[in-house]
PDB file of N, CA and C in Angstrom:
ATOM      1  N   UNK A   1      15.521-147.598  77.990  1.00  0.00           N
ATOM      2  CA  UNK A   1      14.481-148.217  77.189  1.00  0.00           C
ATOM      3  C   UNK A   1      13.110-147.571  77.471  1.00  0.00           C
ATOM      4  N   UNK A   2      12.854-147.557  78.729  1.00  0.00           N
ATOM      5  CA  UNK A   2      12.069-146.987  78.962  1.00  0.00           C
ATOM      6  C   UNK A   2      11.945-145.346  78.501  1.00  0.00           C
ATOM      7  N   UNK A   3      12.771-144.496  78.285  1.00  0.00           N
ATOM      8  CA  UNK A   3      11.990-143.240  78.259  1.00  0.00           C
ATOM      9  C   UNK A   3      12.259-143.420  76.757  1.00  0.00           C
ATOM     10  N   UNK A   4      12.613-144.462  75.646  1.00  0.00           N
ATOM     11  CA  UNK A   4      12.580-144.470  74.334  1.00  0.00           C
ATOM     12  C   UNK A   4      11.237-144.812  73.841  1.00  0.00           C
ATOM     13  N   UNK A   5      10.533-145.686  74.897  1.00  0.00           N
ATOM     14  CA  UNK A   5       9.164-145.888  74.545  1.00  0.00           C
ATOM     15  C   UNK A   5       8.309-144.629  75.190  1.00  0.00           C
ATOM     16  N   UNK A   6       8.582-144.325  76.047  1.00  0.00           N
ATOM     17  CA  UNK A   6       7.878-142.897  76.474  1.00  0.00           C
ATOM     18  C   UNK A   6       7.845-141.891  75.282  1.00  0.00           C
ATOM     19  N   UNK A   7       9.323-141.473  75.123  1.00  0.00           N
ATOM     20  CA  UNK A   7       9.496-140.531  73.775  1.00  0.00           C
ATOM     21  C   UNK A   7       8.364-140.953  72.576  1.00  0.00           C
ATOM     22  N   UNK A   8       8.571-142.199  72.505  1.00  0.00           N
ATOM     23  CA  UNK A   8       8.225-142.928  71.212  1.00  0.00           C
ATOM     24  C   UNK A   8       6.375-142.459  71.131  1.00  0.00           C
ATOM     25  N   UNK A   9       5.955-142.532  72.488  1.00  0.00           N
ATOM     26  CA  UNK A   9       4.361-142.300  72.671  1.00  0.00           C
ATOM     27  C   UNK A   9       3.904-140.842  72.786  1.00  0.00           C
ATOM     28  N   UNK A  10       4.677-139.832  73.295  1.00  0.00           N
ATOM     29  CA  UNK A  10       4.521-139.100  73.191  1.00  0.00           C
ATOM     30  C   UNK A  10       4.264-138.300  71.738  1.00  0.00           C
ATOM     31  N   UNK A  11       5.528-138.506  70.759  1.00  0.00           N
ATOM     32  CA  UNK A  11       5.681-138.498  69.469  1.00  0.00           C
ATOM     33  C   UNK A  11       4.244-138.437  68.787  1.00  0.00           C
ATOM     34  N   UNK A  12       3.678-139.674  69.017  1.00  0.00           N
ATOM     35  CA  UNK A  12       2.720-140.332  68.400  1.00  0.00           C
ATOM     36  C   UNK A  12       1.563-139.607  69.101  1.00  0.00           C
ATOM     37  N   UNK A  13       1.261-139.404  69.749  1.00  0.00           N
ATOM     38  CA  UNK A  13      -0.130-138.334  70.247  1.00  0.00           C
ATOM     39  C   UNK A  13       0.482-137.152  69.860  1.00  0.00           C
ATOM     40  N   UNK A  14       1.321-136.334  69.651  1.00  0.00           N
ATOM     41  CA  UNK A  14       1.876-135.168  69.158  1.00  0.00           C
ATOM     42  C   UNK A  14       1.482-134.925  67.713  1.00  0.00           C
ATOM     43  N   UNK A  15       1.758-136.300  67.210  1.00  0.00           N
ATOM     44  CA  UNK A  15       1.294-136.581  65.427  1.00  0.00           C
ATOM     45  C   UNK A  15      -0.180-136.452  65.493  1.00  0.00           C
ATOM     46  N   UNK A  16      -0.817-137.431  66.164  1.00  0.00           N
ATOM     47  CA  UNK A  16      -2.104-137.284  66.287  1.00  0.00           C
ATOM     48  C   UNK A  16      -2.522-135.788  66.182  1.00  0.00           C
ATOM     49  N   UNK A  17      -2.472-135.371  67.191  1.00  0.00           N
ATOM     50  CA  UNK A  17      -3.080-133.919  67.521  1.00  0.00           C
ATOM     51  C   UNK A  17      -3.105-133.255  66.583  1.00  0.00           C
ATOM     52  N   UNK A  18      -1.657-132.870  65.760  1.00  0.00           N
ATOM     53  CA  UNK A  18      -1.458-131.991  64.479  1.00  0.00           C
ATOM     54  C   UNK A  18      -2.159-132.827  63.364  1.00  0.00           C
ATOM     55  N   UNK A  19      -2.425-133.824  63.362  1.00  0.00           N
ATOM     56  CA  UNK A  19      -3.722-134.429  61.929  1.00  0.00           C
ATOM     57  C   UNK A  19      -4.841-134.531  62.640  1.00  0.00           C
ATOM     58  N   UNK A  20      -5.453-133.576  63.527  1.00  0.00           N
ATOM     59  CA  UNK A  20      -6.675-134.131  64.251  1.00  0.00           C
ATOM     60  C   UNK A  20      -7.555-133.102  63.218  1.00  0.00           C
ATOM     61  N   UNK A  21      -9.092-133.465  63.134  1.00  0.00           N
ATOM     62  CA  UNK A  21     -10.078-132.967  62.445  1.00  0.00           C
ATOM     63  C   UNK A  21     -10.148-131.473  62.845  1.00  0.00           C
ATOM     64  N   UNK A  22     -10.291-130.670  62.545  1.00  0.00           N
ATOM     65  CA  UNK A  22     -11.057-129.412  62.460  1.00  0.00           C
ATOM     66  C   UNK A  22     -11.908-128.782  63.123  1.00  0.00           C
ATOM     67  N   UNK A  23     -12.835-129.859  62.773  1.00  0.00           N
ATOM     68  CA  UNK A  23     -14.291-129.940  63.086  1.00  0.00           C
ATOM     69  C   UNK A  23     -14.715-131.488  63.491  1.00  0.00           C
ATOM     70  N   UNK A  24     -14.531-131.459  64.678  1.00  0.00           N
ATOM     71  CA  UNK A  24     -14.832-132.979  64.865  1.00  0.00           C
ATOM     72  C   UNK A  24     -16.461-133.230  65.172  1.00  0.00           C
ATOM     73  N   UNK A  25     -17.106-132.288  65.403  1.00  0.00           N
ATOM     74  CA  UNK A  25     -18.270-132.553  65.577  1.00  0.00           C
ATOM     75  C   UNK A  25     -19.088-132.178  64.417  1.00  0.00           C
ATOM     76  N   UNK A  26     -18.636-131.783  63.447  1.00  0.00           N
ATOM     77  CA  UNK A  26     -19.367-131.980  62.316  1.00  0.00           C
ATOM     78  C   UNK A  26     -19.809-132.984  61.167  1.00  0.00           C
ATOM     79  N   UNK A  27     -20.770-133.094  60.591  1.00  0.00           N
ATOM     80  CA  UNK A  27     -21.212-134.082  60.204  1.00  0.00           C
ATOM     81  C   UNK A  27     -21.394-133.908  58.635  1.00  0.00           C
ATOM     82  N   UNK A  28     -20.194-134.052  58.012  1.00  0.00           N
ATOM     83  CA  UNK A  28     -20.073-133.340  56.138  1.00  0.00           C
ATOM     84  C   UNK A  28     -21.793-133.716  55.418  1.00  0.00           C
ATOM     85  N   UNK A  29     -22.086-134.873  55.851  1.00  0.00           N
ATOM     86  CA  UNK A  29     -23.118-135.400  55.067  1.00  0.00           C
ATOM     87  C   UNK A  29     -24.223-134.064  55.687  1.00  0.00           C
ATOM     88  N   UNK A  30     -24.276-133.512  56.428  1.00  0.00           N
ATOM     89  CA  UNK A  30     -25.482-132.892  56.959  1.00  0.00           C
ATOM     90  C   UNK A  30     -25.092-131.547  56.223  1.00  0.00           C
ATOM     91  N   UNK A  31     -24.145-131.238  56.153  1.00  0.00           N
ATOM     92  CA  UNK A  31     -23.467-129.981  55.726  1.00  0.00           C
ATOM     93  C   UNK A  31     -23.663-130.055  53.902  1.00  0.00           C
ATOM     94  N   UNK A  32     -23.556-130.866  53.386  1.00  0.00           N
ATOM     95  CA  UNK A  32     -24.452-131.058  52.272  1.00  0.00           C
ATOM     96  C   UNK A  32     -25.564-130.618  51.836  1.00  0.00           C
ATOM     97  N   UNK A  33     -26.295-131.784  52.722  1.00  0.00           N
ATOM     98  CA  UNK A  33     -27.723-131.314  52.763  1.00  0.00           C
ATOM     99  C   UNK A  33     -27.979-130.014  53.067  1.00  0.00           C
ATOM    100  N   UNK A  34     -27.260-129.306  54.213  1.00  0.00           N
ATOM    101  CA  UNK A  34     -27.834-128.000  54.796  1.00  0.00           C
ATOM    102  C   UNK A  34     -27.430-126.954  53.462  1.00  0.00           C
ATOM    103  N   UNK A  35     -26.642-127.207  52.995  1.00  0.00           N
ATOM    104  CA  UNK A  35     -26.453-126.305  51.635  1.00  0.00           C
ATOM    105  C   UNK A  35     -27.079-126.233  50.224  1.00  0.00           C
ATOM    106  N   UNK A  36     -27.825-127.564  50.128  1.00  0.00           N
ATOM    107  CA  UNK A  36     -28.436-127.707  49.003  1.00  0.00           C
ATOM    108  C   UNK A  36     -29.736-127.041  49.673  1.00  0.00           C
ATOM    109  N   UNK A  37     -30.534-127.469  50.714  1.00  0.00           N
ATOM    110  CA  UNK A  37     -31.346-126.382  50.856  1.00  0.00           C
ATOM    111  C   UNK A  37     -31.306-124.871  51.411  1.00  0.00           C
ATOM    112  N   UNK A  38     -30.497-124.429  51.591  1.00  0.00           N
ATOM    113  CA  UNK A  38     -29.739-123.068  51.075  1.00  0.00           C
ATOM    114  C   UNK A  38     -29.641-122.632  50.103  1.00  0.00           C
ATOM    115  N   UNK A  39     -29.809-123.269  49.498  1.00  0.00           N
ATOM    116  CA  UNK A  39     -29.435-123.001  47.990  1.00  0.00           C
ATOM    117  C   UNK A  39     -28.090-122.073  47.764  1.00  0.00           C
ATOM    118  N   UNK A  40     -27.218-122.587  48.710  1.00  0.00           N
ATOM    119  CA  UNK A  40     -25.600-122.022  48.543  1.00  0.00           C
ATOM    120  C   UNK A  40     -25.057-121.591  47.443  1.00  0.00           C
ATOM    121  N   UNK A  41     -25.102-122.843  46.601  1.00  0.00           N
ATOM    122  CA  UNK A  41     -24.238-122.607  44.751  1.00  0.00           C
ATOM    123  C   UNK A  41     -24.786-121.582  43.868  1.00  0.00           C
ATOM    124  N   UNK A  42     -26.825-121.152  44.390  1.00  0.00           N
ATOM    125  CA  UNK A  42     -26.873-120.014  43.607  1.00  0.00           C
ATOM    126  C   UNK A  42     -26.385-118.235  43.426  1.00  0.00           C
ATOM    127  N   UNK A  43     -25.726-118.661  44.592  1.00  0.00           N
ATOM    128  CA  UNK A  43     -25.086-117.111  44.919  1.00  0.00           C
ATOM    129  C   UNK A  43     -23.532-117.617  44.450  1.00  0.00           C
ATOM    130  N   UNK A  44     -22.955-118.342  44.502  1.00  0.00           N
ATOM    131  CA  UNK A  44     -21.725-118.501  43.986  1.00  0.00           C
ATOM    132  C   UNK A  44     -21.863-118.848  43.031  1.00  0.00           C
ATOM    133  N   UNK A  45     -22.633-119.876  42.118  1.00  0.00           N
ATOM    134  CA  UNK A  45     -22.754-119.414  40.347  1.00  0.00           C
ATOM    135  C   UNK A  45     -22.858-118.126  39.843  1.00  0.00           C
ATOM    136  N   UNK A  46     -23.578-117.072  40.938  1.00  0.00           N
ATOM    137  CA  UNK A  46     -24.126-115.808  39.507  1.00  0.00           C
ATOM    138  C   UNK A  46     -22.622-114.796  40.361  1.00  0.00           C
ATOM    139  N   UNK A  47     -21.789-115.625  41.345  1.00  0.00           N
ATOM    140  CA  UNK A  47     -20.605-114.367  41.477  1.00  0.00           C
ATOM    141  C   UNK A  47     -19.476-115.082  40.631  1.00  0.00           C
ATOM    142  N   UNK A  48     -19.278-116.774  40.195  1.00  0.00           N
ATOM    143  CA  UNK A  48     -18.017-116.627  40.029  1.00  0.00           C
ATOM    144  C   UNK A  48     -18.222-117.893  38.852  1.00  0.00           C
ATOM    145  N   UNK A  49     -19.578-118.203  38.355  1.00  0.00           N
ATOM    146  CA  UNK A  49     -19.925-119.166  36.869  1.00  0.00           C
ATOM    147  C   UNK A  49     -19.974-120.217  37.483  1.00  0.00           C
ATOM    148  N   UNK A  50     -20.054-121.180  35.997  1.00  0.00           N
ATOM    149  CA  UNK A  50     -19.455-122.698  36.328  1.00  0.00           C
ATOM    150  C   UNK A  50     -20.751-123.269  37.374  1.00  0.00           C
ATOM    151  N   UNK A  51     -20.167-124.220  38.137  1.00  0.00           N
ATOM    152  CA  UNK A  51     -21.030-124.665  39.198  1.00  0.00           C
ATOM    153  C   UNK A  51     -20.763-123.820  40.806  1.00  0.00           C
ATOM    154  N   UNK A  52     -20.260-122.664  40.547  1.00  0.00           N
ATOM    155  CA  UNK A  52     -19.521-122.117  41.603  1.00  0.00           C
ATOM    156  C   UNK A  52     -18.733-122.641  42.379  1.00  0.00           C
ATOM    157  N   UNK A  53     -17.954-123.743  42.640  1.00  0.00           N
ATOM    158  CA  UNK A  53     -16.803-124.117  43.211  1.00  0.00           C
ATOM    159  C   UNK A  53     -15.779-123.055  43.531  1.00  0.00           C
ATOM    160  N   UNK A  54     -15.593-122.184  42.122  1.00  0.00           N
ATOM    161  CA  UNK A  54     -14.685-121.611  42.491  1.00  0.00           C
ATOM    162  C   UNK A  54     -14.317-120.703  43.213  1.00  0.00           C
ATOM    163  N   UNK A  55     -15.434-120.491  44.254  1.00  0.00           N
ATOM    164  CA  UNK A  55     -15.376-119.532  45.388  1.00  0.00           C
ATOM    165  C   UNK A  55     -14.608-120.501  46.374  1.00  0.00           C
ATOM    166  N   UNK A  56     -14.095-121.644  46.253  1.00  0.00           N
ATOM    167  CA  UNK A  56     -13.458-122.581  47.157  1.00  0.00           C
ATOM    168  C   UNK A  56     -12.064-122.347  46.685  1.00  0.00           C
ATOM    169  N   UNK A  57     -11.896-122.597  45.588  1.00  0.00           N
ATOM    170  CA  UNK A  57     -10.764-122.537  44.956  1.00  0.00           C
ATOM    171  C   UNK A  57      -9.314-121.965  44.254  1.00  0.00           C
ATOM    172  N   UNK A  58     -10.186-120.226  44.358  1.00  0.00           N
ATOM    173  CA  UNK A  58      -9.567-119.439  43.380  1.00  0.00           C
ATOM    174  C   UNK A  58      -8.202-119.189  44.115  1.00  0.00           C
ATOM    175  N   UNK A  59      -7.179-118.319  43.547  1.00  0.00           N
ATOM    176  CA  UNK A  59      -5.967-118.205  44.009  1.00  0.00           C
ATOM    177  C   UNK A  59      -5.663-117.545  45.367  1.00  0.00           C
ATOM    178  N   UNK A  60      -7.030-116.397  45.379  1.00  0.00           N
ATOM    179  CA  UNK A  60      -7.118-115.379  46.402  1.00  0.00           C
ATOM    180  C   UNK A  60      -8.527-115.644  47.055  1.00  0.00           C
ATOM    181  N   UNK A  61      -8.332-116.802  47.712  1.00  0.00           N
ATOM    182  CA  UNK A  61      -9.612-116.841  48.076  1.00  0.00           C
ATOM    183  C   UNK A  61      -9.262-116.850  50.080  1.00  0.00           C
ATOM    184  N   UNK A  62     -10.141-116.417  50.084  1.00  0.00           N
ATOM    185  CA  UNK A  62     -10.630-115.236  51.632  1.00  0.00           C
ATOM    186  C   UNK A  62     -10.586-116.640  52.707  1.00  0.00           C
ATOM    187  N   UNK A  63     -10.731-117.515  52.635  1.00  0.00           N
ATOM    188  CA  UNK A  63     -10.400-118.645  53.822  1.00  0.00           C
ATOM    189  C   UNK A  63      -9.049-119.304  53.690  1.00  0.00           C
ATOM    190  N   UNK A  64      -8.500-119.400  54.461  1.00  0.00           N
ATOM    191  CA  UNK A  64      -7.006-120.249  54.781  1.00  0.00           C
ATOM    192  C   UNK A  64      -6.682-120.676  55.610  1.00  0.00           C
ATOM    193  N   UNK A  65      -7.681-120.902  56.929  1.00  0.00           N
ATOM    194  CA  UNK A  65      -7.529-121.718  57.910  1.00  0.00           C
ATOM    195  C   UNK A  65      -9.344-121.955  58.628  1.00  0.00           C
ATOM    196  N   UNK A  66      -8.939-123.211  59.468  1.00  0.00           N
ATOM    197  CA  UNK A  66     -10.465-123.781  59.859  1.00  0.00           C
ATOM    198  C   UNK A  66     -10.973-122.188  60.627  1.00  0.00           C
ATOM    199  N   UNK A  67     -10.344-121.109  61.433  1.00  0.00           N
ATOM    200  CA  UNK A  67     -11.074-120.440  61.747  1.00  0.00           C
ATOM    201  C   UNK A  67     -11.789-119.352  60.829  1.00  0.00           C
ATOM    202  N   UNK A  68     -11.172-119.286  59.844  1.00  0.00           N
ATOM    203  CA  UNK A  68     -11.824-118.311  58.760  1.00  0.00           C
ATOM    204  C   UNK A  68     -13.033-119.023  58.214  1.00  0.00           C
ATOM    205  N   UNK A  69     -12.723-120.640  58.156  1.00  0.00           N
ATOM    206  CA  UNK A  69     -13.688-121.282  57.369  1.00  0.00           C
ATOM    207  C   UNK A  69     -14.644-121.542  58.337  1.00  0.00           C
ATOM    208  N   UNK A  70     -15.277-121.615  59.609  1.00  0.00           N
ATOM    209  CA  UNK A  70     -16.385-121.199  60.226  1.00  0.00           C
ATOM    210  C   UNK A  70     -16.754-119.618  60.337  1.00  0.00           C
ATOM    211  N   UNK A  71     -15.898-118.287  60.241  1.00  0.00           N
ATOM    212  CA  UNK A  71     -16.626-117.294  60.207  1.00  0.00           C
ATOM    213  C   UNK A  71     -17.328-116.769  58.444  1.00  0.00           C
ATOM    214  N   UNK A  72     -16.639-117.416  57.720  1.00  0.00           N
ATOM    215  CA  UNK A  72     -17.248-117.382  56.168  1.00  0.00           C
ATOM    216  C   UNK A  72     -18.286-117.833  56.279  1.00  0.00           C
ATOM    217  N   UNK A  73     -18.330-119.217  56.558  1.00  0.00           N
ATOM    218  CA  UNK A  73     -20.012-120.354  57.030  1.00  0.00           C
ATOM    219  C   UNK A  73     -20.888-119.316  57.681  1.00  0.00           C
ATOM    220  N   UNK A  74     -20.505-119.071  58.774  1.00  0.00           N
ATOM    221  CA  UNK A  74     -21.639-118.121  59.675  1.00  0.00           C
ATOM    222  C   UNK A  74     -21.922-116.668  58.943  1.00  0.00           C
ATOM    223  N   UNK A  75     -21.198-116.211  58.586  1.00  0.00           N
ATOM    224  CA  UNK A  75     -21.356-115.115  57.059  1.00  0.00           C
ATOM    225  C   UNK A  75     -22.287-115.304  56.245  1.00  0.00           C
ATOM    226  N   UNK A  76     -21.770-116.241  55.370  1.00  0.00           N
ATOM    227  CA  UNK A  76     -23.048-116.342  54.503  1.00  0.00           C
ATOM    228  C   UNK A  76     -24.403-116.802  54.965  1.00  0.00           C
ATOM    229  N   UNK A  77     -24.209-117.553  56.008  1.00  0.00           N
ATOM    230  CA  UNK A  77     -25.784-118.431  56.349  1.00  0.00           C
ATOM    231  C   UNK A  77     -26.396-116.786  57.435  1.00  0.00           C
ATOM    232  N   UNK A  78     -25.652-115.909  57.339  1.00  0.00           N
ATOM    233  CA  UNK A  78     -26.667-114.633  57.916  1.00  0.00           C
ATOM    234  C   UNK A  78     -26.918-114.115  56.158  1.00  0.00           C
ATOM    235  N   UNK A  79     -25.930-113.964  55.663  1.00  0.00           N
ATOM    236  CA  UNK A  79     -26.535-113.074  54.667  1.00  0.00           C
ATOM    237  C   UNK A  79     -28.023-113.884  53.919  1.00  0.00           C
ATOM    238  N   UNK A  80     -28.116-115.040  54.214  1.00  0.00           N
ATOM    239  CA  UNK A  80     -28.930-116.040  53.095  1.00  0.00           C
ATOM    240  C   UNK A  80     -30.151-116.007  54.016  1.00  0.00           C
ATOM    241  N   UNK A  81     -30.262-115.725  55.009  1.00  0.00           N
ATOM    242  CA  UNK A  81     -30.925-115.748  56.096  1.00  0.00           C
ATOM    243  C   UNK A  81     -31.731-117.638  56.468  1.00  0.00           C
ATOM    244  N   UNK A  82     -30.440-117.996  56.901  1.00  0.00           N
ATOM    245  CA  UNK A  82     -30.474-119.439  57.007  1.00  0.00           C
ATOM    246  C   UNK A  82     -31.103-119.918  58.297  1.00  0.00           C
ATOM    247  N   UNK A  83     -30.665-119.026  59.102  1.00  0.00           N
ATOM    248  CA  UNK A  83     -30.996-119.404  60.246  1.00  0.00           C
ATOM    249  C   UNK A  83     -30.825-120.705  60.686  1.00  0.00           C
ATOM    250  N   UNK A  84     -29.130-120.811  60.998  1.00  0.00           N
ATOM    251  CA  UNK A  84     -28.581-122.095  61.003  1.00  0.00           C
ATOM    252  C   UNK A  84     -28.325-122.235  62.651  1.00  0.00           C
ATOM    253  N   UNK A  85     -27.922-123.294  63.241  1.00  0.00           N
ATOM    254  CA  UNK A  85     -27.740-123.269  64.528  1.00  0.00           C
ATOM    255  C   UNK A  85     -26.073-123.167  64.589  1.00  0.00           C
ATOM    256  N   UNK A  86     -25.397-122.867  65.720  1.00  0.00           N
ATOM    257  CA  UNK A  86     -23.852-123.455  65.244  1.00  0.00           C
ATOM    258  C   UNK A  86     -23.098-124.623  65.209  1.00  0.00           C
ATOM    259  N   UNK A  87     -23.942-125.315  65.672  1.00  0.00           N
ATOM    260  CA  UNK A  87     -23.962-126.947  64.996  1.00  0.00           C
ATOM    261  C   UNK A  87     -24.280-127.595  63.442  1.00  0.00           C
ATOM    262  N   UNK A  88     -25.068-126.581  63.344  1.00  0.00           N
ATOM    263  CA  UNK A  88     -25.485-126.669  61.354  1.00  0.00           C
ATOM    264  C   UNK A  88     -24.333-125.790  60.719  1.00  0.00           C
ATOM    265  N   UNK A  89     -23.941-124.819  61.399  1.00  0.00           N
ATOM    266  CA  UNK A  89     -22.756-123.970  60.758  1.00  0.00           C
ATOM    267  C   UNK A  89     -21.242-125.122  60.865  1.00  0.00           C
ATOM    268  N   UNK A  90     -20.968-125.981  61.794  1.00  0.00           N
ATOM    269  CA  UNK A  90     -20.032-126.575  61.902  1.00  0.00           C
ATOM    270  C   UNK A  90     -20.153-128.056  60.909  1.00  0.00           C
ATOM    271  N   UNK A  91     -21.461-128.292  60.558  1.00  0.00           N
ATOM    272  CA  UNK A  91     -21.571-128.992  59.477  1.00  0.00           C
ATOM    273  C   UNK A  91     -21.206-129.303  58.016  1.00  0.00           C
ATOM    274  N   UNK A  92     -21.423-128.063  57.814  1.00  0.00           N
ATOM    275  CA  UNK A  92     -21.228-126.968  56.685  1.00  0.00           C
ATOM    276  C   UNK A  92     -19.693-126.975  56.147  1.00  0.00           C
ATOM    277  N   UNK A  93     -19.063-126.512  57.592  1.00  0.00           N
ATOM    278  CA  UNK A  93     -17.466-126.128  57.807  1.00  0.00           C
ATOM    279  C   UNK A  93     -17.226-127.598  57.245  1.00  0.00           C
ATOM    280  N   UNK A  94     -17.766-128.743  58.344  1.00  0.00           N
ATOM    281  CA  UNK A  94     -16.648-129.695  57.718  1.00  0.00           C
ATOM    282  C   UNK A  94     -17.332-130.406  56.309  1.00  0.00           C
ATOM    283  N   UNK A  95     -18.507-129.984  55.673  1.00  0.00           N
ATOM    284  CA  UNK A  95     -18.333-130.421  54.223  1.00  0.00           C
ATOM    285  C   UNK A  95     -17.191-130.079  53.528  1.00  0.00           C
ATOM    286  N   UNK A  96     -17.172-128.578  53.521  1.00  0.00           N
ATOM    287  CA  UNK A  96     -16.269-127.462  52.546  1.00  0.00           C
ATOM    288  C   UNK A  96     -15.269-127.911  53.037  1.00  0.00           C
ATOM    289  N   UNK A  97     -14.483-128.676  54.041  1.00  0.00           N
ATOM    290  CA  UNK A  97     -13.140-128.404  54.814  1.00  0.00           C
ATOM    291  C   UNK A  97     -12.863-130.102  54.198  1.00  0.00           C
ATOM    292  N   UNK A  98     -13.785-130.919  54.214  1.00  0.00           N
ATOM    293  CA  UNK A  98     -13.542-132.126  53.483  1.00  0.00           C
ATOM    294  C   UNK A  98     -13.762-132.213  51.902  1.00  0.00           C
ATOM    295  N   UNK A  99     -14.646-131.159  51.183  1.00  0.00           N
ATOM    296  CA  UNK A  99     -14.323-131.166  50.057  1.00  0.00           C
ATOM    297  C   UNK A  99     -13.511-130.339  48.948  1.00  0.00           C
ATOM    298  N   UNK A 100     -13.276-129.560  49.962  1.00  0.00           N
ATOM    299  CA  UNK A 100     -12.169-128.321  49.024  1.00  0.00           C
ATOM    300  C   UNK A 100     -11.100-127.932  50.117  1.00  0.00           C
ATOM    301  N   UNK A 101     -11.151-127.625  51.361  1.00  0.00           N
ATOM    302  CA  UNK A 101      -9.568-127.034  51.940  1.00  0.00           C
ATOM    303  C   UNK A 101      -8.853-127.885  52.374  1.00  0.00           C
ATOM    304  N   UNK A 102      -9.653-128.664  53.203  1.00  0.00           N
ATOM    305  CA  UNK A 102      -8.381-130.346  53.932  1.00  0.00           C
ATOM    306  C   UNK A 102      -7.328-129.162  54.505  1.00  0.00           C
ATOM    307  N   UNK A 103      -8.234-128.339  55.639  1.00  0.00           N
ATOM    308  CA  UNK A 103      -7.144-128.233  56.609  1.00  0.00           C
ATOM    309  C   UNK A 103      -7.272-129.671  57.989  1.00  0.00           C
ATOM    310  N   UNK A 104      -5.796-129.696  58.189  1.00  0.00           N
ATOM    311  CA  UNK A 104      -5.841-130.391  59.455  1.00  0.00           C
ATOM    312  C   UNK A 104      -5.796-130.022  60.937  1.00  0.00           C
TER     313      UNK A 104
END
C-alpha cells in the first residue's frame, strides 16, 4: 500500500514538472506593455501584413521551443534597440508563450 501511494506521488510531481511554466518568472501583463512600447507589431506588420501575428504563427516559423523563444525576444529587443533587462526579456517570452506557442 504503501509504495502504491509513494508511486502514486511521485507520478503526480512528475506530471507537475512536465506542465510546469516556461517562464515562471515572467509577468505576460508586463510583456505586453513592454512591447507596445517597443513598438514590436511595427516591424512585423511591414514584414508579414495584417496586424503581424503572423510572425507567431506561420507554418515555418523560427521558434519551437521556450529556448528559441527567449533567444528570438533577446534578438529583436537588440535589433529595436530596447534595451531590455533579462527580466523584461522573460516578460515578453511569457506574453508570446501565453499568447501564441503554449509551450509547457
Amino acid at each position: 500500500m504503501v509504495r502504491i501511494l509513494l508511486l502514486a506521488l511521485v507520478s503526480v510531481v512528475c506530471v507537475g514538472a512536465a506542465s510546469a511554466n516556461p517562464f515562471p518568472k515572467g509577468d505576460p501583463a508586463k510583456g505586453r506593455r513592454l512591447m507596445a512600447e517597443a513598438q514590436c507589431d511595427a516591424c512585423h506588420i511591414a514584414m508579414f501584413g495584417g496586424d503581424g501575428s503572423r510572425i507567431y504563427t506561420r507554418p515555418n516559423r523560427r521558434v519551437n521551443n521556450p529556448s528559441q523563444l527567449r533567444s528570438q525576444v533577446r534578438f529583436c529587443a537588440t535589433q529595436l534597440k530596447a534595451n531590455w533587462f533579462p527580466e523584461e526579456e522573460e516578460h515578453v517570452a511569457a506574453y508570446l508563450n501565453q499568447q501564441y506557442y503554449h509551450f509547457k
